[in-house]
N, C-alpha and C. Protein backbone atom coordinates (compact mmCIF):
# COMPACT_ATOMS: atom_id res chain seq x y z
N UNK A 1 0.83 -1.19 0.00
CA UNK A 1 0.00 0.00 0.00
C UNK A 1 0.87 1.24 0.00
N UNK A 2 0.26 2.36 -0.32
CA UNK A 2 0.90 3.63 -0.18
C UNK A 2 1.65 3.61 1.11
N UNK A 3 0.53 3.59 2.05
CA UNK A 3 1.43 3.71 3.46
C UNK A 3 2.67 3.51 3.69
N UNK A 4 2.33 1.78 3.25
CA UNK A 4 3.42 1.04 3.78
C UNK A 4 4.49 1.17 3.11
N UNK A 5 4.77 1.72 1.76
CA UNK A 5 5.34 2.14 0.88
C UNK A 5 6.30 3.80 1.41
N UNK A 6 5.56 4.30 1.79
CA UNK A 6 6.03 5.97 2.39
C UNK A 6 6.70 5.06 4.10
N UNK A 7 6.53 4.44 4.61
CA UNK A 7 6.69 3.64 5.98
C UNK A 7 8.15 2.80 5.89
N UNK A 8 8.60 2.65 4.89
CA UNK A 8 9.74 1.92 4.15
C UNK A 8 10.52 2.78 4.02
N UNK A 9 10.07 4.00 3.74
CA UNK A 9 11.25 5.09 2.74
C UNK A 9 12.44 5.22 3.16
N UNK A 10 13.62 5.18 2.46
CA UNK A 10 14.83 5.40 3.50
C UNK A 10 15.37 6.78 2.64
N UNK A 11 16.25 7.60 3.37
CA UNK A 11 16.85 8.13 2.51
C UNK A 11 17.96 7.91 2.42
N UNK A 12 18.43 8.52 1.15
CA UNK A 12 19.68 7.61 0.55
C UNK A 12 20.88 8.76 0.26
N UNK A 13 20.18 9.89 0.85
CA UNK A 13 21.56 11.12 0.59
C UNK A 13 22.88 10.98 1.39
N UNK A 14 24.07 11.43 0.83
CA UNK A 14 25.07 10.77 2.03
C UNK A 14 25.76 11.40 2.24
N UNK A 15 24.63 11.97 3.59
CA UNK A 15 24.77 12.45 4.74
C UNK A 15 26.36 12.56 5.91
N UNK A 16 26.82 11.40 5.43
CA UNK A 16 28.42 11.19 5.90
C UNK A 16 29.26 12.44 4.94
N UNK A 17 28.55 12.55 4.17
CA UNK A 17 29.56 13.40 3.27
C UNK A 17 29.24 14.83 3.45
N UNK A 18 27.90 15.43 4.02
CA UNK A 18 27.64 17.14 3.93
C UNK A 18 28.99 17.85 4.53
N UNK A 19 29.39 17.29 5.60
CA UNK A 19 30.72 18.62 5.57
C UNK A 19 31.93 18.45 4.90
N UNK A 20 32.15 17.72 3.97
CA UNK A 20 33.03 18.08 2.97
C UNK A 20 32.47 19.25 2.26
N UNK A 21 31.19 19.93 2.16
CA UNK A 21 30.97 21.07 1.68
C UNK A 21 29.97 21.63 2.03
N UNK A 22 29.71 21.56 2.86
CA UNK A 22 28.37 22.28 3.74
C UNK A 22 29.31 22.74 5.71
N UNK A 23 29.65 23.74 5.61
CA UNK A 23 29.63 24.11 6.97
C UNK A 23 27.82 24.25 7.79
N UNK A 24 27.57 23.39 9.15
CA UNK A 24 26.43 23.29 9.92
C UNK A 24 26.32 24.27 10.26
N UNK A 25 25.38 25.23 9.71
CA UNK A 25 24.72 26.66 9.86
C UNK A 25 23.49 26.84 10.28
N UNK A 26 22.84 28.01 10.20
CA UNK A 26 21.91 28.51 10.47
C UNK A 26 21.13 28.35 9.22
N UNK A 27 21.87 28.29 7.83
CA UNK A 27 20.96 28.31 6.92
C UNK A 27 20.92 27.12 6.39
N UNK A 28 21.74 26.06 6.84
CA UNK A 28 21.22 24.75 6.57
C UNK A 28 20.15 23.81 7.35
N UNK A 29 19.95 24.47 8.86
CA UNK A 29 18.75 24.08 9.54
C UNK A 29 17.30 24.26 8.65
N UNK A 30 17.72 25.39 8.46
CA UNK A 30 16.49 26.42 7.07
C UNK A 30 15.44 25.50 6.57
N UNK A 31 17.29 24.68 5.57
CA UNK A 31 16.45 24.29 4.39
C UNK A 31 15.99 22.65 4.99
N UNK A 32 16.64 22.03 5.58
CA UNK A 32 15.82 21.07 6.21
C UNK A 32 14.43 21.15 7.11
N UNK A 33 14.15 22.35 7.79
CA UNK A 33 12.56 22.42 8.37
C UNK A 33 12.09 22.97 6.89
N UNK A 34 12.16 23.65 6.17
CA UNK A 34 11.71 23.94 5.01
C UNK A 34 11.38 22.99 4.29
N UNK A 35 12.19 22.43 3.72
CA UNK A 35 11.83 20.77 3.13
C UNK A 35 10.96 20.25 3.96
N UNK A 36 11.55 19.82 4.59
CA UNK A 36 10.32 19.18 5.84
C UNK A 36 8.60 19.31 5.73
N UNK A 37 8.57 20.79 5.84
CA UNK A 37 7.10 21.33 5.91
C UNK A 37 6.52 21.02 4.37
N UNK A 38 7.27 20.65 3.20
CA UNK A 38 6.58 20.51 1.57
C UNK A 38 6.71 18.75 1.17
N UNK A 39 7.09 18.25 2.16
CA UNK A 39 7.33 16.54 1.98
C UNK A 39 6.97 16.07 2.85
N UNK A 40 6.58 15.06 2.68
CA UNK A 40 6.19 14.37 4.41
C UNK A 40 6.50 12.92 4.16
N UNK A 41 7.03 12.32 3.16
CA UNK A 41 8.22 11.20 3.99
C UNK A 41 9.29 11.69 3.67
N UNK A 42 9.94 12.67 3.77
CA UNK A 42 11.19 13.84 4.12
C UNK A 42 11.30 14.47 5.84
N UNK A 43 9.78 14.58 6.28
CA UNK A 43 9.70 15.27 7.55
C UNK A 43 9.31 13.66 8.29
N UNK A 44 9.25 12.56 7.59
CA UNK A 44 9.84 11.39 8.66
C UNK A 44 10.54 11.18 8.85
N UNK A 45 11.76 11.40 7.95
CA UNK A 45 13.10 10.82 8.21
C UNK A 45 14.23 12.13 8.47
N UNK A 46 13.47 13.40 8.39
CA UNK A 46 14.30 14.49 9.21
C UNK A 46 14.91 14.35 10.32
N UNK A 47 14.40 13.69 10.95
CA UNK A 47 14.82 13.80 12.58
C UNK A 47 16.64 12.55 12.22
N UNK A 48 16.31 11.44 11.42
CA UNK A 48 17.19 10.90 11.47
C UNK A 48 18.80 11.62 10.94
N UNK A 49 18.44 12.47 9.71
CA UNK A 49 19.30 13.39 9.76
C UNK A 49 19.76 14.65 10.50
N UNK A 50 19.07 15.12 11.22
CA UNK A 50 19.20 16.19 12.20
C UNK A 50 20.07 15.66 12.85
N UNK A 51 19.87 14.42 13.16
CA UNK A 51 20.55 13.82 14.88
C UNK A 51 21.93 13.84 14.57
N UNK A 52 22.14 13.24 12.83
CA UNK A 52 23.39 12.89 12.35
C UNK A 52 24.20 14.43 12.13
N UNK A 53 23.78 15.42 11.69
CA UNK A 53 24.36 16.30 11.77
C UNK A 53 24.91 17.27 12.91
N UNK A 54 23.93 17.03 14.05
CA UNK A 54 23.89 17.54 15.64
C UNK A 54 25.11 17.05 16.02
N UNK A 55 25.14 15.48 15.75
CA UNK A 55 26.43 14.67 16.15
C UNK A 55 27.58 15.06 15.71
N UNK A 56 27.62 15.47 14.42
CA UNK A 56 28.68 16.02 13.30
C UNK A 56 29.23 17.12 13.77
N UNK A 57 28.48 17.99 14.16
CA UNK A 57 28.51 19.25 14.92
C UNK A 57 29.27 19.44 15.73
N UNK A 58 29.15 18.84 16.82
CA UNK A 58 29.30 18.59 18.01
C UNK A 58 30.50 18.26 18.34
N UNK A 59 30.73 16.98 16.96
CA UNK A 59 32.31 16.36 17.19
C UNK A 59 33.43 17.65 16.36
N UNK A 60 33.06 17.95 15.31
CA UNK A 60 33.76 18.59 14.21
C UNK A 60 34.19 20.08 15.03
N UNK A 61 33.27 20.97 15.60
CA UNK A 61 33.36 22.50 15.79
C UNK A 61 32.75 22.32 17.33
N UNK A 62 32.43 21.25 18.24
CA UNK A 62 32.24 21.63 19.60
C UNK A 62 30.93 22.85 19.53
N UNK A 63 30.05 22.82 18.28
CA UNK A 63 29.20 23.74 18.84
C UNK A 63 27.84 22.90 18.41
N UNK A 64 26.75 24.21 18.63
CA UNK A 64 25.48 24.04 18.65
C UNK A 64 24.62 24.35 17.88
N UNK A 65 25.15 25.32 16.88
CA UNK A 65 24.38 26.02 16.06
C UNK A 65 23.10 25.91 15.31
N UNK A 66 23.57 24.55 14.82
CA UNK A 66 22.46 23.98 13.76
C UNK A 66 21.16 23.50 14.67
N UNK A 67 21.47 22.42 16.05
CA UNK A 67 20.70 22.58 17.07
C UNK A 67 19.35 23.30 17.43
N UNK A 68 20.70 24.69 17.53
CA UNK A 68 19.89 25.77 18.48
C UNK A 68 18.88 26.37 17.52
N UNK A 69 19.60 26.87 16.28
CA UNK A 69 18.01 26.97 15.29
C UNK A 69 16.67 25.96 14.94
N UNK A 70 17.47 24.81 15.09
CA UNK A 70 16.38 24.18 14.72
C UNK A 70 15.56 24.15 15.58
N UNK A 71 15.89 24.10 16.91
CA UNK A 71 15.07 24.15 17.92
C UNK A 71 13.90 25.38 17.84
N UNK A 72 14.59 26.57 17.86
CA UNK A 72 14.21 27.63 17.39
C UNK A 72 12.97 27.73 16.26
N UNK A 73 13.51 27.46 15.11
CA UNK A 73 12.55 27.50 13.90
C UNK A 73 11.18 26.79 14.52
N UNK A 74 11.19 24.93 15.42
CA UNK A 74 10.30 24.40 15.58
C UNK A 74 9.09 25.36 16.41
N UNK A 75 9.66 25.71 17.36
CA UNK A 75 8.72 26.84 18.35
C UNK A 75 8.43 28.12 17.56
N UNK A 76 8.79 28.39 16.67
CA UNK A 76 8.35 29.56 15.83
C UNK A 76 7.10 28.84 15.01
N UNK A 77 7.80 28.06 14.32
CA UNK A 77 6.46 27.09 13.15
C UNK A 77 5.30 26.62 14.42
N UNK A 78 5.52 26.28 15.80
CA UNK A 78 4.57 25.89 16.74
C UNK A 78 3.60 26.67 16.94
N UNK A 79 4.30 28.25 17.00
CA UNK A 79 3.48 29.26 17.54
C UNK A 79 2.26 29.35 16.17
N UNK A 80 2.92 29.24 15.24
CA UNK A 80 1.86 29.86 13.79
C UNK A 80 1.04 28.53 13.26
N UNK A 81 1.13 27.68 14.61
CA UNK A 81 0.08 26.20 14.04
C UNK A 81 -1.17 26.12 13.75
N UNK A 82 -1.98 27.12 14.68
CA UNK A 82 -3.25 27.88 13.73
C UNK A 82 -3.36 28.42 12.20
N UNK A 83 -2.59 28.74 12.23
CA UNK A 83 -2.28 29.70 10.53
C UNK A 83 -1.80 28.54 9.74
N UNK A 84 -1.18 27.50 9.96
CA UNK A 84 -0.64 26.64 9.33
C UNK A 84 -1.64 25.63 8.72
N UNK A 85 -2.27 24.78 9.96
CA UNK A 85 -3.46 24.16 9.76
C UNK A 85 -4.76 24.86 9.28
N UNK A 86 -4.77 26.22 9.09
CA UNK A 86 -6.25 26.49 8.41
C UNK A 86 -5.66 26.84 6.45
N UNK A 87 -4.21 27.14 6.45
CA UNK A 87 -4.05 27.47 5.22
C UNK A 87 -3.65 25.96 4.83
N UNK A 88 -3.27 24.96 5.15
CA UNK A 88 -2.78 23.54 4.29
C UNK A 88 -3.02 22.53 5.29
N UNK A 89 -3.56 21.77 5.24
CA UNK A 89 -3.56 20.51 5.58
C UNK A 89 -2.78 19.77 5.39
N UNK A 90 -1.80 19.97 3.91
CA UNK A 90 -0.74 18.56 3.88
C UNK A 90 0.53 19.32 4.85
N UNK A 91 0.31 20.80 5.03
CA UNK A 91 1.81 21.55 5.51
C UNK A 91 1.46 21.19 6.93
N UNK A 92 0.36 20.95 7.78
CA UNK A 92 -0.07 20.83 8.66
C UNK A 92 0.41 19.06 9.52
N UNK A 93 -0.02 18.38 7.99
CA UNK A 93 0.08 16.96 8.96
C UNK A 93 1.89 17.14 8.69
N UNK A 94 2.54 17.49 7.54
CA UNK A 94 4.19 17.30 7.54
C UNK A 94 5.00 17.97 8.85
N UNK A 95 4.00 18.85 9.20
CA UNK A 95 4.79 19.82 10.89
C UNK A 95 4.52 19.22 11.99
N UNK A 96 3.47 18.30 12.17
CA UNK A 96 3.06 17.52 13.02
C UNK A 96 4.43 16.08 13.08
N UNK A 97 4.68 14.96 12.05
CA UNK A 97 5.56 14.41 11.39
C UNK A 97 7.06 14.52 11.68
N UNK A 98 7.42 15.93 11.55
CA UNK A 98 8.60 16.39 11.33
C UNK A 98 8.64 16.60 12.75
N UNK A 99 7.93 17.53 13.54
CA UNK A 99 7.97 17.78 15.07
C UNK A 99 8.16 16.30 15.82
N UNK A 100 7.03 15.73 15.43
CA UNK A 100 7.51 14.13 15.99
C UNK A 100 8.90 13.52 15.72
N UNK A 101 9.22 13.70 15.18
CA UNK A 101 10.53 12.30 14.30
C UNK A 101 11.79 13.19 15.14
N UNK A 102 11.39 14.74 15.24
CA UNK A 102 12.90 14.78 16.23
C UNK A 102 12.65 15.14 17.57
N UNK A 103 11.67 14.73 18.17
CA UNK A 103 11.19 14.45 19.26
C UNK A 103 11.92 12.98 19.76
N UNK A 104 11.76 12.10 18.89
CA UNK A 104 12.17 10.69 18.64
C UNK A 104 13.82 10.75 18.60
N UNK A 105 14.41 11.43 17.75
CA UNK A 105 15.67 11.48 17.26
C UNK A 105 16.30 11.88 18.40
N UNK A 106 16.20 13.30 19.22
CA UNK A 106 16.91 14.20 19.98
C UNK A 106 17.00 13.38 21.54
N UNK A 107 15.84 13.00 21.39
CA UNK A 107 15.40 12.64 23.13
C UNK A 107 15.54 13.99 23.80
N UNK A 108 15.29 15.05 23.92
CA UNK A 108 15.00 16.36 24.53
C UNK A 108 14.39 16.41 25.39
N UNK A 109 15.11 16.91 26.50
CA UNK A 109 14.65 16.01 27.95
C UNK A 109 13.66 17.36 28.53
N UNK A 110 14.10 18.31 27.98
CA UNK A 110 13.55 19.38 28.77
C UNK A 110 12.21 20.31 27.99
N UNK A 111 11.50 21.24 28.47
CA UNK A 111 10.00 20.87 28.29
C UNK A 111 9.45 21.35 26.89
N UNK A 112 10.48 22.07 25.78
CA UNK A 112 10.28 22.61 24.77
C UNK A 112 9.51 21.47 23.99
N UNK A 113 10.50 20.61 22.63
CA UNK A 113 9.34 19.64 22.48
C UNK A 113 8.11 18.90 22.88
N UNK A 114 8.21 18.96 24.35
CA UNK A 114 6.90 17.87 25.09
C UNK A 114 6.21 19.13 24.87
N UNK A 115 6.11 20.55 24.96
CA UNK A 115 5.40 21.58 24.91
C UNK A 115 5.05 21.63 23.48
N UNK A 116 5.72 21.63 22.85
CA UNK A 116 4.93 21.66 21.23
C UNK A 116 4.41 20.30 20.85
N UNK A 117 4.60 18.69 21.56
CA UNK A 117 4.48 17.89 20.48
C UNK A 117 2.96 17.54 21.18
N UNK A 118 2.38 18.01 22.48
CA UNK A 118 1.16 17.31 22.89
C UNK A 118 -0.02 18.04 22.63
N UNK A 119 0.10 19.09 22.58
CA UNK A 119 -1.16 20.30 22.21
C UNK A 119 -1.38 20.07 20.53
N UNK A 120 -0.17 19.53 19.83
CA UNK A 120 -0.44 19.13 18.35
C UNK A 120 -1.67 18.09 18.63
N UNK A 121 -1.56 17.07 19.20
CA UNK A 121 -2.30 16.17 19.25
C UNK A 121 -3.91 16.63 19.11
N UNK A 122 -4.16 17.18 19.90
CA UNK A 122 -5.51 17.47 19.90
C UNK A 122 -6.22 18.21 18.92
N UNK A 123 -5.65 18.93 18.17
CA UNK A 123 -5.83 19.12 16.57
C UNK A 123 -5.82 18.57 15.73
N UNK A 124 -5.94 17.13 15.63
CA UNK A 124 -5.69 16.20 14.75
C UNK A 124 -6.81 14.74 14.10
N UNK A 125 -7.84 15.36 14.48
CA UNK A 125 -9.15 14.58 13.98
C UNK A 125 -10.10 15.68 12.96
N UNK A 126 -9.60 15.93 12.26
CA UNK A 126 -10.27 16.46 11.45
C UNK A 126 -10.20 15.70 9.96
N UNK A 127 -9.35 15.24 9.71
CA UNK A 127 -9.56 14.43 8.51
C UNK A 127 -8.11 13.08 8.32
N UNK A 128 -8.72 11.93 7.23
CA UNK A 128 -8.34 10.96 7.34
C UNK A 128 -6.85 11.39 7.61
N UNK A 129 -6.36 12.11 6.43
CA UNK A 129 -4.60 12.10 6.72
C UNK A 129 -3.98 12.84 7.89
N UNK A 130 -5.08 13.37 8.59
CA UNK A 130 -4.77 13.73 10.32
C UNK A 130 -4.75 12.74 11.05
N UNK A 131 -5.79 12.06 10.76
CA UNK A 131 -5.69 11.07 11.65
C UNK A 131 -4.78 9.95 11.80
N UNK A 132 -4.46 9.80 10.19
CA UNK A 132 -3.45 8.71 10.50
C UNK A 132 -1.89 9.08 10.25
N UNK A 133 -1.98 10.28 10.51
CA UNK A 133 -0.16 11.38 11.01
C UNK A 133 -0.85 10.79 12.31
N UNK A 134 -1.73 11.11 12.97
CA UNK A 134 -1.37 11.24 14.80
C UNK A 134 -1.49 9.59 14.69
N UNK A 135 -1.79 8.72 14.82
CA UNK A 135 -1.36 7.31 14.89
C UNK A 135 -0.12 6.82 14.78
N UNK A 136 0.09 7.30 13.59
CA UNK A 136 1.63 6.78 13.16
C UNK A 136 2.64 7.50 14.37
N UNK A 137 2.41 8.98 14.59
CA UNK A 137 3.24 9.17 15.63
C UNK A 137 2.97 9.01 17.04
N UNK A 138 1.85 8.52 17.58
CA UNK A 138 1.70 7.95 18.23
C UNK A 138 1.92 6.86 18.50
N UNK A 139 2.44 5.86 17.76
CA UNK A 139 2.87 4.25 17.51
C UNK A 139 4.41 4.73 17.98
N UNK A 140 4.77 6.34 17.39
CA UNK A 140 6.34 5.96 17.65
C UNK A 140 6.70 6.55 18.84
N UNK A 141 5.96 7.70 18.91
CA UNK A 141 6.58 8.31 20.35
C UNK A 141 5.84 8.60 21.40
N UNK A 142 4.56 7.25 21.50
CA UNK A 142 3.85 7.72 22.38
C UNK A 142 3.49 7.37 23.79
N UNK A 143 4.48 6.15 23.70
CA UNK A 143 4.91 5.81 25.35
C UNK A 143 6.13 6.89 25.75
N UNK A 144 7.06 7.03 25.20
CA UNK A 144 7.20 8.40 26.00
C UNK A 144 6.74 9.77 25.95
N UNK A 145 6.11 10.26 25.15
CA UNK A 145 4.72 11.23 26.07
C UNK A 145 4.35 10.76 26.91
N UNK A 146 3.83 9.54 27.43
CA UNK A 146 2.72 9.18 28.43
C UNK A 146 4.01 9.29 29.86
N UNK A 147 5.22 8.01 29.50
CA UNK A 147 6.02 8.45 30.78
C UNK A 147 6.23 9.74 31.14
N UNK A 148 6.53 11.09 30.04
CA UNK A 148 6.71 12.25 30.95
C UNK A 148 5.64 13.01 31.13
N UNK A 149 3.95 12.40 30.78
CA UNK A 149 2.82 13.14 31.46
C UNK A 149 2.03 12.78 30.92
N UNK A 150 1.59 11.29 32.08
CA UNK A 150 0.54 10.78 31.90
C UNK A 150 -1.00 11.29 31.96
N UNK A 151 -0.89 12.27 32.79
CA UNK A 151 -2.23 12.84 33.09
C UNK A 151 -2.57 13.71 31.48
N UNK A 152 -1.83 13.95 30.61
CA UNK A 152 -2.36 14.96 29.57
C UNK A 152 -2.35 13.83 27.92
N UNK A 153 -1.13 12.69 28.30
CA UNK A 153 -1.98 11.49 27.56
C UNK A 153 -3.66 10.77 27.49
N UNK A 154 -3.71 10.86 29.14
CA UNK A 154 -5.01 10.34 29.21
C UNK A 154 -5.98 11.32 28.54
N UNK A 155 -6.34 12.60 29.13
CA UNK A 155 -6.69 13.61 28.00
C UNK A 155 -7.04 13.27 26.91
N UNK A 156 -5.44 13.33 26.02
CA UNK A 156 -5.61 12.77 24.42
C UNK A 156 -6.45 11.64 24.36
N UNK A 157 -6.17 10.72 25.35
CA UNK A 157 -6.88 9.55 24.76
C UNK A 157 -8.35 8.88 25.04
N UNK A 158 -8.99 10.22 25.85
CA UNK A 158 -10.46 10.25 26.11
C UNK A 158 -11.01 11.06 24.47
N UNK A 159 -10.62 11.77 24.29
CA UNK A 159 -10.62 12.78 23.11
C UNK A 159 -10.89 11.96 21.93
N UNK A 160 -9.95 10.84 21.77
CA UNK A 160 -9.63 9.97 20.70
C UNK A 160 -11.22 8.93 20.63
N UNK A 161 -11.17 8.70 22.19
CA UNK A 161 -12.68 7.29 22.35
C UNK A 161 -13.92 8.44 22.22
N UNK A 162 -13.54 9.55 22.70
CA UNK A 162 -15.17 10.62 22.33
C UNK A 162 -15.54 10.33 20.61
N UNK A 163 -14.20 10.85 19.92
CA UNK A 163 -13.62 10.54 18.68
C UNK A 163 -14.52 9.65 17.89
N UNK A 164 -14.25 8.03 18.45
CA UNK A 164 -14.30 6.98 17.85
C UNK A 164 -15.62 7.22 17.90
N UNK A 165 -16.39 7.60 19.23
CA UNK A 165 -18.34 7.55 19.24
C UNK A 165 -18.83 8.13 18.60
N UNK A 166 -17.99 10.05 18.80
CA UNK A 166 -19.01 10.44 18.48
C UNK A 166 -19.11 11.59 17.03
N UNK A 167 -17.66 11.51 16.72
CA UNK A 167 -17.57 12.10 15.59
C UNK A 167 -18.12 11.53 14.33
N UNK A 168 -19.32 12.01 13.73
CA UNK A 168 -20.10 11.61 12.81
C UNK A 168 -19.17 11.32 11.30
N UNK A 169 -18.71 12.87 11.06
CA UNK A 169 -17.94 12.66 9.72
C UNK A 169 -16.92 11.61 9.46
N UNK A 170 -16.22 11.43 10.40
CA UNK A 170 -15.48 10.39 10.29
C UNK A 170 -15.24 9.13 9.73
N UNK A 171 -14.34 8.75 8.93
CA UNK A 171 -14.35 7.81 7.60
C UNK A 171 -14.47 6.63 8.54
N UNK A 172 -15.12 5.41 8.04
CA UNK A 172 -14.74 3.65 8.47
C UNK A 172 -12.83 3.62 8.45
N UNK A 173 -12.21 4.57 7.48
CA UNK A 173 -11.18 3.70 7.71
C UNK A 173 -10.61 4.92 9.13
N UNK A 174 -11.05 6.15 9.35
CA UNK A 174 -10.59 6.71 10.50
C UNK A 174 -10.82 6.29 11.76
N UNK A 175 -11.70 5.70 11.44
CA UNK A 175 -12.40 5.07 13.29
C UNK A 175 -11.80 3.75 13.47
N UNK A 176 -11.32 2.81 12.36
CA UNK A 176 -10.65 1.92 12.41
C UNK A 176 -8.89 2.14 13.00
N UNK A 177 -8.65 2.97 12.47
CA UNK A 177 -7.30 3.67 12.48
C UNK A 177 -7.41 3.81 14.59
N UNK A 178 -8.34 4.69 14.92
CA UNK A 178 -8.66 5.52 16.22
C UNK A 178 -8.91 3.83 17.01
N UNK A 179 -9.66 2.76 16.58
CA UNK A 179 -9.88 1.99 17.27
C UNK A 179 -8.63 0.86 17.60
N UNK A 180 -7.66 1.05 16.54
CA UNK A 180 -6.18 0.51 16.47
C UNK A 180 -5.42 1.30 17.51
N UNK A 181 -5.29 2.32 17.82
CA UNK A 181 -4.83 3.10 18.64
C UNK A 181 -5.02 3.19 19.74
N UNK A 182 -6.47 2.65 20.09
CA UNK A 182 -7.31 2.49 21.42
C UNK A 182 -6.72 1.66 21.87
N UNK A 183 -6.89 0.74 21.49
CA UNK A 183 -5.79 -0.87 21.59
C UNK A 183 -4.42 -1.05 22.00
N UNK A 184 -4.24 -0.38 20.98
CA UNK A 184 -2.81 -0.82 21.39
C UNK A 184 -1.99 0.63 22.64
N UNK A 185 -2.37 1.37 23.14
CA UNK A 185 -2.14 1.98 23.89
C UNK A 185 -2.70 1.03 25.21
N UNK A 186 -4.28 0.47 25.14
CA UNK A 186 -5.25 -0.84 26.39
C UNK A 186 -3.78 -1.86 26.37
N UNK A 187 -3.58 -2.10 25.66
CA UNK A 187 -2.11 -3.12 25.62
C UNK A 187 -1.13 -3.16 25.57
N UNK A 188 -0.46 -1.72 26.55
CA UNK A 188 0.79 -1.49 26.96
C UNK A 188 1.70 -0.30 26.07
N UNK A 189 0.74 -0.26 24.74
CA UNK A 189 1.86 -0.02 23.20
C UNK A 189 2.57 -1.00 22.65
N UNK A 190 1.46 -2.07 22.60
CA UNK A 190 2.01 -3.37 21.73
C UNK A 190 0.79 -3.58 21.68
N UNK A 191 0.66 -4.24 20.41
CA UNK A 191 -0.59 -5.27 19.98
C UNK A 191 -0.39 -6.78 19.65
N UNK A 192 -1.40 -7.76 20.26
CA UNK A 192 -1.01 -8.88 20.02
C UNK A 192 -1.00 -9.06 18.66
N UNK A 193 -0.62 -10.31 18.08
CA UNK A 193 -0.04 -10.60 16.94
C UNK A 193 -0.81 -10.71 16.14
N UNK A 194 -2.91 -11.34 16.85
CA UNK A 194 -4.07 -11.33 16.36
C UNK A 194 -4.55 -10.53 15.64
N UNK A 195 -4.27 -9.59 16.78
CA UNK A 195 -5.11 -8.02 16.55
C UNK A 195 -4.11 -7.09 15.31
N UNK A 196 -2.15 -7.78 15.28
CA UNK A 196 -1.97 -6.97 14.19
C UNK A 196 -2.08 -7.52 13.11
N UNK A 197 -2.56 -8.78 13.10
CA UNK A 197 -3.01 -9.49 11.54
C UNK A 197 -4.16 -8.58 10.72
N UNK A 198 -5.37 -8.36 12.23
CA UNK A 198 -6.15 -7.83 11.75
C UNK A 198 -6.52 -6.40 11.18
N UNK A 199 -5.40 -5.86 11.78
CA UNK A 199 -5.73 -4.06 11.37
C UNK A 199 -4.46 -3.88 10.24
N UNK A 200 -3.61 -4.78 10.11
CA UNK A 200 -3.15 -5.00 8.72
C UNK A 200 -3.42 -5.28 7.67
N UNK A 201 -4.24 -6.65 8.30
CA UNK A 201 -5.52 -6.84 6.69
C UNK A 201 -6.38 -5.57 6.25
N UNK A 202 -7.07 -4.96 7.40
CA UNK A 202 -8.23 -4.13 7.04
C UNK A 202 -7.37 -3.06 6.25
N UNK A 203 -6.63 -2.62 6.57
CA UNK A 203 -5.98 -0.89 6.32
C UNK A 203 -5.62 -1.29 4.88
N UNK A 204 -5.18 -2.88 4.68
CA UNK A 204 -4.15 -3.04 3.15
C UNK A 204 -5.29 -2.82 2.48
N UNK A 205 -6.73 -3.67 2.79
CA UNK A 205 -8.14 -3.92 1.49
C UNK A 205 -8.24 -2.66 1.21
């Protein structure tokens, strides 16, 4: 399927090689949240390059730079997430995506990301490809949201079962998606092997 197809993607740029001609700047953070926000299996696998260049950074020049903007840019693009989500939907679920994956990548212990990546959440039932951005990043980073604040997971995930009842518009395959999620959060953040036969079959038909 598409999904599983965009779920595969690797990228293949080599990344070992940017500072043979790229000094880690301010304007190379740029163009990676930039990209990011117009691709979205680009803003999945951002975070994996961020991390690699942070590292690069770090070892090569002892600094922070690329880091500290990116950090930066994310809480700027956070603040204008209203404006974002009413002008594009695809720029919307790729900032959601991209915010996740270096949430994942960084491990950022302190409260900036957990501050932008949980209030995303609750904006995110409005249509199928919302819904299944917040799944997917919920599959990846959503036992740790819950370890560093369980009380505003639970939240999300009353929101999600209101969701599943009582949101009318909502596609068969969104409530399927929301009822996969129900689950496998009831089951630790694992699903038995049953239950992933079954929401594998359904999602592939």
């Amino acid at each position: 399927s598409a999904r599983s197809q965009q779920m595969s993607f690797k990228v293949t740029f080599p990344i070992e090689h940017l500072f043979e001609h790229l000094t880690v700047s301010f304007e190379l953070s740029n163009v990676i949240v930039d990209q990011s926000l117009k691709d979205q299996i680009f803003s999945r696998e951002a975070g994996r390059i961020c991390y690699t260049i942070i590292q690069a950074e770090a070892k090569q020049t002892n600094g922070n730079v690329f880091r500290r903007n990116l950090l930066n840019r994310l809480q700027q693009k956070f603040k204008a997430r209203e404006e974002t989500r009413k002008r594009s939907t695809q720029e919307w679920v790729c900032l959601v995506s991209f915010i996740c994956n270096i949430f994942d990548y960084l491990k950022v212990k302190n409260c900036l990301l957990v501050l932008i990546v949980n209030p995303l959440y609750f904006s995110l039932l409005i249509s199928l490809s919302q819904v299944d951005c917040l799944v997917l990043q919920l599959h990846r980073i959503g036992d740790q949201l819950e370890k560093m604040n369980m009380q505003l997971m639970d939240e999300l995930f009353n929101l999600l079962r209101d969701g599943f009842l009582l949101q009318e518009d909502l596609s068969s395959m969104g409530r399927l998606l929301l009822l996969e999620i129900l689950e496998f959060r009831a089951g630790g953040w694992t699903l038995s092997e049953t239950a992933q036969k079954y929401y594998y079959s359904e999602v592939t038909d």
